[in-house]
Structures are given as C-alpha cells and as structure tokens.
PDB file of N, CA and C in Angstrom:
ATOM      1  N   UNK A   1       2.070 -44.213  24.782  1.00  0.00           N
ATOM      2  CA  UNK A   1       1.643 -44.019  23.407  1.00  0.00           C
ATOM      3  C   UNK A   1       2.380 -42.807  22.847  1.00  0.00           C
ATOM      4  N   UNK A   2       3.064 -42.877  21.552  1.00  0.00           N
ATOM      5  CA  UNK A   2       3.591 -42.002  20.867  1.00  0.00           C
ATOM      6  C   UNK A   2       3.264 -41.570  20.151  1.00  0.00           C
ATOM      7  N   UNK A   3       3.213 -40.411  19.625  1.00  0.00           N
ATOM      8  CA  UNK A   3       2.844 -39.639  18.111  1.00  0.00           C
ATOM      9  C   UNK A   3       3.938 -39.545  17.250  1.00  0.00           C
ATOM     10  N   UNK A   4       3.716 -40.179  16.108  1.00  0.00           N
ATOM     11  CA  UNK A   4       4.478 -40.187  14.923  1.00  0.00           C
ATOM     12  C   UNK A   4       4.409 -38.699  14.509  1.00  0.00           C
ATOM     13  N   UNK A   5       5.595 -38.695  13.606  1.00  0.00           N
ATOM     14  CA  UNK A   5       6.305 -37.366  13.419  1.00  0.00           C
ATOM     15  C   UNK A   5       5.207 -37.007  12.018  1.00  0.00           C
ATOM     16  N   UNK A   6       4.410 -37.784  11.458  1.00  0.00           N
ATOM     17  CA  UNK A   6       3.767 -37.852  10.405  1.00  0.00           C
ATOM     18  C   UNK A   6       2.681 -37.305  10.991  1.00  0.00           C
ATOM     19  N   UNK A   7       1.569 -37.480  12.239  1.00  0.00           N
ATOM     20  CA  UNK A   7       0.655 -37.393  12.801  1.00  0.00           C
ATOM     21  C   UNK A   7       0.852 -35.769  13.457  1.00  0.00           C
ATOM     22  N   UNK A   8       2.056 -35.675  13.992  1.00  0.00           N
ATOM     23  CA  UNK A   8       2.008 -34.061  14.151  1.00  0.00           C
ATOM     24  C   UNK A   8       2.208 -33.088  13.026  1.00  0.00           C
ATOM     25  N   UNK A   9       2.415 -33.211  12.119  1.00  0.00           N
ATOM     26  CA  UNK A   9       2.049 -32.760  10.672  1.00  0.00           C
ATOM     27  C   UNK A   9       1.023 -32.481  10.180  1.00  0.00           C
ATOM     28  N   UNK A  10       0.579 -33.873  10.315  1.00  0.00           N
ATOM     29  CA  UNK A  10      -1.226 -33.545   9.875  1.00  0.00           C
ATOM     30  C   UNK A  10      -1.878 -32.375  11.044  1.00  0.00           C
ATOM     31  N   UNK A  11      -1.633 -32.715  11.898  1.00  0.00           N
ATOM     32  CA  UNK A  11      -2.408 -31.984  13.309  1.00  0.00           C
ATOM     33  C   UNK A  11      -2.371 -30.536  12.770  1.00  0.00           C
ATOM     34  N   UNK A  12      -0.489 -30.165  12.879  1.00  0.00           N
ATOM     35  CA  UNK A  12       0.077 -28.738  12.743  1.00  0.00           C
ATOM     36  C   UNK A  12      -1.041 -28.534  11.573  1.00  0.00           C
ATOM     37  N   UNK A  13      -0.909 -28.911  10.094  1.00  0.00           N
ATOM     38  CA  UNK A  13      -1.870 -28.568   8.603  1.00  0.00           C
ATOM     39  C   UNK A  13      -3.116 -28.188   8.952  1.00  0.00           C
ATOM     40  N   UNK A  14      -3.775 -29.270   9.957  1.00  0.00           N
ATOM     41  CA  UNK A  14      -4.914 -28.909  10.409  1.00  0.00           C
ATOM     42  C   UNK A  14      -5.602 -27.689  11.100  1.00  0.00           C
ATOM     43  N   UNK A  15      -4.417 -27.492  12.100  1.00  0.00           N
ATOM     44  CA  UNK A  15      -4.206 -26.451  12.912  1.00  0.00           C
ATOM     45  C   UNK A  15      -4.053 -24.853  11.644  1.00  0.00           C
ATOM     46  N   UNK A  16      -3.190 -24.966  10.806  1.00  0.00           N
ATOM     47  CA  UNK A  16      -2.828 -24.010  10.050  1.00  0.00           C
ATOM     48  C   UNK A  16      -4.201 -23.935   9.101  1.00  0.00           C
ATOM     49  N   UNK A  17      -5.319 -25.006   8.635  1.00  0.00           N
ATOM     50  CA  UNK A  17      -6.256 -24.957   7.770  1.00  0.00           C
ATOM     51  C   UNK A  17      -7.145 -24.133   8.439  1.00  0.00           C
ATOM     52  N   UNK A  18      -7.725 -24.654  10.104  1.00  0.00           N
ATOM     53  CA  UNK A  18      -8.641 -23.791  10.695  1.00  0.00           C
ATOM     54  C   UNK A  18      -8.107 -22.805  10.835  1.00  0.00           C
ATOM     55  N   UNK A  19      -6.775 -21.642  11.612  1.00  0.00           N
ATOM     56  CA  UNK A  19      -6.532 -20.459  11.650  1.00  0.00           C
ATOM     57  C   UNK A  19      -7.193 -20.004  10.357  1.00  0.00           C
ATOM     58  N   UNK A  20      -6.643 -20.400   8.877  1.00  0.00           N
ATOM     59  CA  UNK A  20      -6.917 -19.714   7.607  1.00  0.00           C
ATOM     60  C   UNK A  20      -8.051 -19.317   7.561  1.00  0.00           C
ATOM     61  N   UNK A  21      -8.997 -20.367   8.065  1.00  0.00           N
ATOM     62  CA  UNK A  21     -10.671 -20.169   8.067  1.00  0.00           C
ATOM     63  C   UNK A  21     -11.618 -19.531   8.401  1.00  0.00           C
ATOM     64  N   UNK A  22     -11.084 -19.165  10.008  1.00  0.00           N
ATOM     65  CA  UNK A  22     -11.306 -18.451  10.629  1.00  0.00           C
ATOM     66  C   UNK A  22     -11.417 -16.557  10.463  1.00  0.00           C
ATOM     67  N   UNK A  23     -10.195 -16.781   9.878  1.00  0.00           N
ATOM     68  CA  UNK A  23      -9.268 -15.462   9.562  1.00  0.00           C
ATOM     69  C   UNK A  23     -10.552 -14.689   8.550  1.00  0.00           C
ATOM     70  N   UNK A  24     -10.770 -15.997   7.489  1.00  0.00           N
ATOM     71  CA  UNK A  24     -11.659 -15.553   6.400  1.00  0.00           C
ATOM     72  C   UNK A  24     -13.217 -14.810   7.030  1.00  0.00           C
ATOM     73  N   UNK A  25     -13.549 -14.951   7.544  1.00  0.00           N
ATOM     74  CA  UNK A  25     -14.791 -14.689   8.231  1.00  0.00           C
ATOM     75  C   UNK A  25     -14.869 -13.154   8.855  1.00  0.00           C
ATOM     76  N   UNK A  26     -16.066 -12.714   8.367  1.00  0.00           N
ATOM     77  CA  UNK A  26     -16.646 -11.540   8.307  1.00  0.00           C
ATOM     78  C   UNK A  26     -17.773 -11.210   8.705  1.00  0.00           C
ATOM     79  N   UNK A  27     -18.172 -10.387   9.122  1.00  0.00           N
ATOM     80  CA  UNK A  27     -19.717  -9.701  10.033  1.00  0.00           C
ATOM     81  C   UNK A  27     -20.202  -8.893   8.596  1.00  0.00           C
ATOM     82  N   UNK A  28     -21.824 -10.377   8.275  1.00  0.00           N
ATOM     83  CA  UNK A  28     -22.229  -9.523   7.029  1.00  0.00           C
ATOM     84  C   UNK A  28     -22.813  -8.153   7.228  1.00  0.00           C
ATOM     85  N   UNK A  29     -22.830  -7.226   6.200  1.00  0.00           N
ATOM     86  CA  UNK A  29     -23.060  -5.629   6.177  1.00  0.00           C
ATOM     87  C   UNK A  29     -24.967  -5.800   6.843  1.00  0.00           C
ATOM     88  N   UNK A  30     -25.257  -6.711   6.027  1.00  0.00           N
ATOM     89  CA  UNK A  30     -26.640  -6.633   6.042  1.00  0.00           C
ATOM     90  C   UNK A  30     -27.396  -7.460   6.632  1.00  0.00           C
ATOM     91  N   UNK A  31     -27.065  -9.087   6.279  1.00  0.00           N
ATOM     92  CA  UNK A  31     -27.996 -10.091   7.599  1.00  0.00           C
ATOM     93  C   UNK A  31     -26.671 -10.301   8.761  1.00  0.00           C
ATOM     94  N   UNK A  32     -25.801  -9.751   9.051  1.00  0.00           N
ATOM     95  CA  UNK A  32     -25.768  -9.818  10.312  1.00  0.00           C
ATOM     96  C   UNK A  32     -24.899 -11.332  10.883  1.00  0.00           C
ATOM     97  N   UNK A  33     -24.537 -11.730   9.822  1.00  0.00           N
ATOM     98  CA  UNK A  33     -24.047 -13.147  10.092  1.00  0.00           C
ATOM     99  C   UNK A  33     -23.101 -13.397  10.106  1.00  0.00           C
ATOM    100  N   UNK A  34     -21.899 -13.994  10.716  1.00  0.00           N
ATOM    101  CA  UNK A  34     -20.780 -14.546  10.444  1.00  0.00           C
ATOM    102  C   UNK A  34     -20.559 -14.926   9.876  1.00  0.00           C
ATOM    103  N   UNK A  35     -19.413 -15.251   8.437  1.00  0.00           N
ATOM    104  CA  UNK A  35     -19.557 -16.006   7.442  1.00  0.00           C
ATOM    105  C   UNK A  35     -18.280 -15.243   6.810  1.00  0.00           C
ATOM    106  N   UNK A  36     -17.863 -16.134   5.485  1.00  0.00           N
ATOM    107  CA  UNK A  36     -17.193 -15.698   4.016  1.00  0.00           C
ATOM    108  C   UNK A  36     -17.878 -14.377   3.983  1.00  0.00           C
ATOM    109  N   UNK A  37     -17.581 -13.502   3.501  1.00  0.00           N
ATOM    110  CA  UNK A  37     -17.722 -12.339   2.906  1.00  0.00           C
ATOM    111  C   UNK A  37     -16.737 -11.681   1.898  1.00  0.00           C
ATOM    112  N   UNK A  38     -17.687 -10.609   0.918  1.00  0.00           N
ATOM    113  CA  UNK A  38     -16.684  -9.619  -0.057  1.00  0.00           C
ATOM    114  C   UNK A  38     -17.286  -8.440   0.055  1.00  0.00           C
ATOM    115  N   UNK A  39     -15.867  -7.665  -0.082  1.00  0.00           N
ATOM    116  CA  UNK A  39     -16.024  -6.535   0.302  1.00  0.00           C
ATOM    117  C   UNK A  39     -16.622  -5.899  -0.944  1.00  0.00           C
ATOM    118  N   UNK A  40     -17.812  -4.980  -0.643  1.00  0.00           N
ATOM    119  CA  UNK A  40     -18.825  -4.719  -1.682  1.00  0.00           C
ATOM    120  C   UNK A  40     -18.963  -3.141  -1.705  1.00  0.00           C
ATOM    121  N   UNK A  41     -19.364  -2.473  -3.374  1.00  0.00           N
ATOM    122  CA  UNK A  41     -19.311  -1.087  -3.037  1.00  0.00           C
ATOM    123  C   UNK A  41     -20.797  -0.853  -3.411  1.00  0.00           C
ATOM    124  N   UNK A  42     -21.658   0.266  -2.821  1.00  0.00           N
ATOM    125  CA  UNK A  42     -22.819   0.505  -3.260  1.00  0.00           C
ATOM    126  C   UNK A  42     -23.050   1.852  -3.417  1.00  0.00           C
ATOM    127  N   UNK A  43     -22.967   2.139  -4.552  1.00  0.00           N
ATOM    128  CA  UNK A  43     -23.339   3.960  -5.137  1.00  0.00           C
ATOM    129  C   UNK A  43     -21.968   4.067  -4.292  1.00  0.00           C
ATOM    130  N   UNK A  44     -21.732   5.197  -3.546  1.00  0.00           N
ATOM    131  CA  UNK A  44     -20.643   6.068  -3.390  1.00  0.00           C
ATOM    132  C   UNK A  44     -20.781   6.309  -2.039  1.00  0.00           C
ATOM    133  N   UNK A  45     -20.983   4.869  -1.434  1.00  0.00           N
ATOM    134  CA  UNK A  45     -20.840   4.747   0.416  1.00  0.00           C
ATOM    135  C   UNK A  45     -19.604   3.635   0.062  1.00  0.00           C
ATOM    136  N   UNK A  46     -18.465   3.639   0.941  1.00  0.00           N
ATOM    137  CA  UNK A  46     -17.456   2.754   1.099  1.00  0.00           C
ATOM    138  C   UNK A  46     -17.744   1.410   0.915  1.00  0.00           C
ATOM    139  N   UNK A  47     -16.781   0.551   1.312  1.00  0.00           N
ATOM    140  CA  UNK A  47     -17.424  -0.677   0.564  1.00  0.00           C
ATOM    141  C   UNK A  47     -17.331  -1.142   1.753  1.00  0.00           C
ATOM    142  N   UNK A  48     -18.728  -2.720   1.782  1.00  0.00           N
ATOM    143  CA  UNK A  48     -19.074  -3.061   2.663  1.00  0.00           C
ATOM    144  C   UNK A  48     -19.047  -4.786   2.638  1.00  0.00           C
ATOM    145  N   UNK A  49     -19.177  -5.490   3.757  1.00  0.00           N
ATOM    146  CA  UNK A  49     -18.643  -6.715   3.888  1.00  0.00           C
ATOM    147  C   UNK A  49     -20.226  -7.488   3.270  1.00  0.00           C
ATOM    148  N   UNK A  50     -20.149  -8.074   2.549  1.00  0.00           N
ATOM    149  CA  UNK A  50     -21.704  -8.700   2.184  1.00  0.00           C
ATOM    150  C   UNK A  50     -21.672 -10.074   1.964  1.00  0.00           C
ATOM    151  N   UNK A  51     -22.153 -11.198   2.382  1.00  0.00           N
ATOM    152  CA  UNK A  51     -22.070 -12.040   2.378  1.00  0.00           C
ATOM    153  C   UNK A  51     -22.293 -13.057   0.963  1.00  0.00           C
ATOM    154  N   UNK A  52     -22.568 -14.319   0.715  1.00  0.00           N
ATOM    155  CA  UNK A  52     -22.406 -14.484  -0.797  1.00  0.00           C
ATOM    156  C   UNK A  52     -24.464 -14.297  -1.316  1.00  0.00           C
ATOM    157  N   UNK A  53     -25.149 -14.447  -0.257  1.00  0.00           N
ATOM    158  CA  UNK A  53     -26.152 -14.224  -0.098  1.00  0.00           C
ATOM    159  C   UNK A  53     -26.933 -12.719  -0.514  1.00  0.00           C
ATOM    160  N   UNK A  54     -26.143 -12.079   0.203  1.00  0.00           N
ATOM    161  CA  UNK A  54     -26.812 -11.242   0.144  1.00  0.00           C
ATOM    162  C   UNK A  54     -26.276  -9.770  -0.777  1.00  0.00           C
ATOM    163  N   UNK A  55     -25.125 -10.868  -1.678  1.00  0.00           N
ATOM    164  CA  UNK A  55     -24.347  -9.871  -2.824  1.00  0.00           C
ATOM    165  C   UNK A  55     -25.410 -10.161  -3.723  1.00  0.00           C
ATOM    166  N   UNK A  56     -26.043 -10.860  -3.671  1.00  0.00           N
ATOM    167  CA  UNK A  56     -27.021 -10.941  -5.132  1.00  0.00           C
ATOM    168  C   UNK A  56     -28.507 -10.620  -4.730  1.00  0.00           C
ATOM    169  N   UNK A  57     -28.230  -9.581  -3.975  1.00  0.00           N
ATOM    170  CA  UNK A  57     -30.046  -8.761  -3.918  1.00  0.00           C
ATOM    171  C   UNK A  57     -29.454  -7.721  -4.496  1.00  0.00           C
ATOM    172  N   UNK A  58     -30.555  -7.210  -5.105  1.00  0.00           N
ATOM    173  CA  UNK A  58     -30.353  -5.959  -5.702  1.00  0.00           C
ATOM    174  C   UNK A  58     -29.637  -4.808  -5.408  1.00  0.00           C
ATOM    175  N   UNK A  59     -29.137  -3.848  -5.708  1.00  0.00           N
ATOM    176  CA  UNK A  59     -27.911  -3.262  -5.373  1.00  0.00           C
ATOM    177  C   UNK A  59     -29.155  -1.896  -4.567  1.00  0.00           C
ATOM    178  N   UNK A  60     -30.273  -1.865  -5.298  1.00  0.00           N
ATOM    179  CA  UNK A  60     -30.908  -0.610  -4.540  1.00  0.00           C
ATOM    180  C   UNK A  60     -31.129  -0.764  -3.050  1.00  0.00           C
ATOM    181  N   UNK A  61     -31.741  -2.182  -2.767  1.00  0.00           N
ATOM    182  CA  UNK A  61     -31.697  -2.417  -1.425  1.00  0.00           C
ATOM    183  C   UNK A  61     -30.616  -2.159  -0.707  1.00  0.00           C
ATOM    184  N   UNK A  62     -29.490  -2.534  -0.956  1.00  0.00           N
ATOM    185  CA  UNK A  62     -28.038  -2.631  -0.666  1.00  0.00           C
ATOM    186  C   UNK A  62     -27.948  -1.508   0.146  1.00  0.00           C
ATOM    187  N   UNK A  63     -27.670  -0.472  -1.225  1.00  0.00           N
ATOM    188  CA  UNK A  63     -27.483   1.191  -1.032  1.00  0.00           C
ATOM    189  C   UNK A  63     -28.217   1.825   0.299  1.00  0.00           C
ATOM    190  N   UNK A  64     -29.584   1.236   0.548  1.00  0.00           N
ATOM    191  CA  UNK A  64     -30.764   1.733   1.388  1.00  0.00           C
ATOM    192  C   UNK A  64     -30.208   1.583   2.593  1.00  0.00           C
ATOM    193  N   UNK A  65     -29.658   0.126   3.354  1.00  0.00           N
ATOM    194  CA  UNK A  65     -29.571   0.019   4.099  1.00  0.00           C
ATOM    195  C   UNK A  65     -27.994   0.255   4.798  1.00  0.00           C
ATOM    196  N   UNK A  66     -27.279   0.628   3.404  1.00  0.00           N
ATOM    197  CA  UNK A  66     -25.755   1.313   3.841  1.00  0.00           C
ATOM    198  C   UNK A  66     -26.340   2.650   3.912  1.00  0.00           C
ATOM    199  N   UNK A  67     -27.037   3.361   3.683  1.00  0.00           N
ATOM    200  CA  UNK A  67     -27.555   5.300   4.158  1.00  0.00           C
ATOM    201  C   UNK A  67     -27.639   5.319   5.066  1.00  0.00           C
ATOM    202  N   UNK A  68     -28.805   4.187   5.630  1.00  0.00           N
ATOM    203  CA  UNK A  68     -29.443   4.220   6.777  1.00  0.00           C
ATOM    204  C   UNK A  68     -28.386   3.629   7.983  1.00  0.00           C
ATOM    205  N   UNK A  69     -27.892   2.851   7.567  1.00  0.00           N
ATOM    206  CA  UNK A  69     -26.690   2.279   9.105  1.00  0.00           C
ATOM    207  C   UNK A  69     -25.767   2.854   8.839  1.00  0.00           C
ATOM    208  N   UNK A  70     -24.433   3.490   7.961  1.00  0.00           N
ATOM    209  CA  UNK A  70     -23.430   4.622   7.854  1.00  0.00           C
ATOM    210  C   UNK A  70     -23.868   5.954   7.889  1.00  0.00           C
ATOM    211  N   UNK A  71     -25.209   6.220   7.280  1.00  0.00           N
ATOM    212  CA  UNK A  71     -25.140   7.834   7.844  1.00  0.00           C
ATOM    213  C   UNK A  71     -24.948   8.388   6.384  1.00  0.00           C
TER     214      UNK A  71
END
C-alpha cells in the first residue's frame, strides 16, 4: 500500500495545524487550566495569562489574586 503524494500533504498540514495549536496554549493566571489565553494587565502587576473565561470577571478580583500569588 502506497501513500499518495496528496495524502502526505494533508498529513504534513495536519501535522503543522496541531504544532500551531499547541504552541497557542497557556497556564491560566487564575483557574489554573490549560487553554487559549491573553496576556492580561491588572492595576500595575505585569501582565498575566487569563483565559477567555476568566478575562471577563471583574478586574478587582483579578488584581486580588495577582497580589496575592506575585507578591
């Protein structure tokens, strides 16, 4: 059985789609999860990886728990 030159193409794309995917993925600041993330700033602690979840809680919470885990 042979593989068409068309079929290792798709494979390689495939291959090149998951690396990309992978790559994207981030340890959220706050739940802790693997996932998409953006890098987020809160008050005047560096910016932090937050997931799409948990960019839309309130920014005071945010701040609280970047004091308390950065210091």
């Amino acid at each position: 059985m042979s593989i068409s030159i068309l079929e290792i193409e798709e494979l390689q794309e495939m291959k090149e789609n998951v690396r990309r995917s992978i790559l994207a993925l981030e340890l959220c600041h706050r739940c802790e999860r693997i996932t998409e993330c953006e890098p987020t700033l809160a008050d005047d602690a560096p910016p932090v990886w937050l997931c799409r979840q948990c960019e839309g809680r309130p920014l005071d919470e945010r701040a609280k728990r970047v004091r308390l885990i950065g210091g």
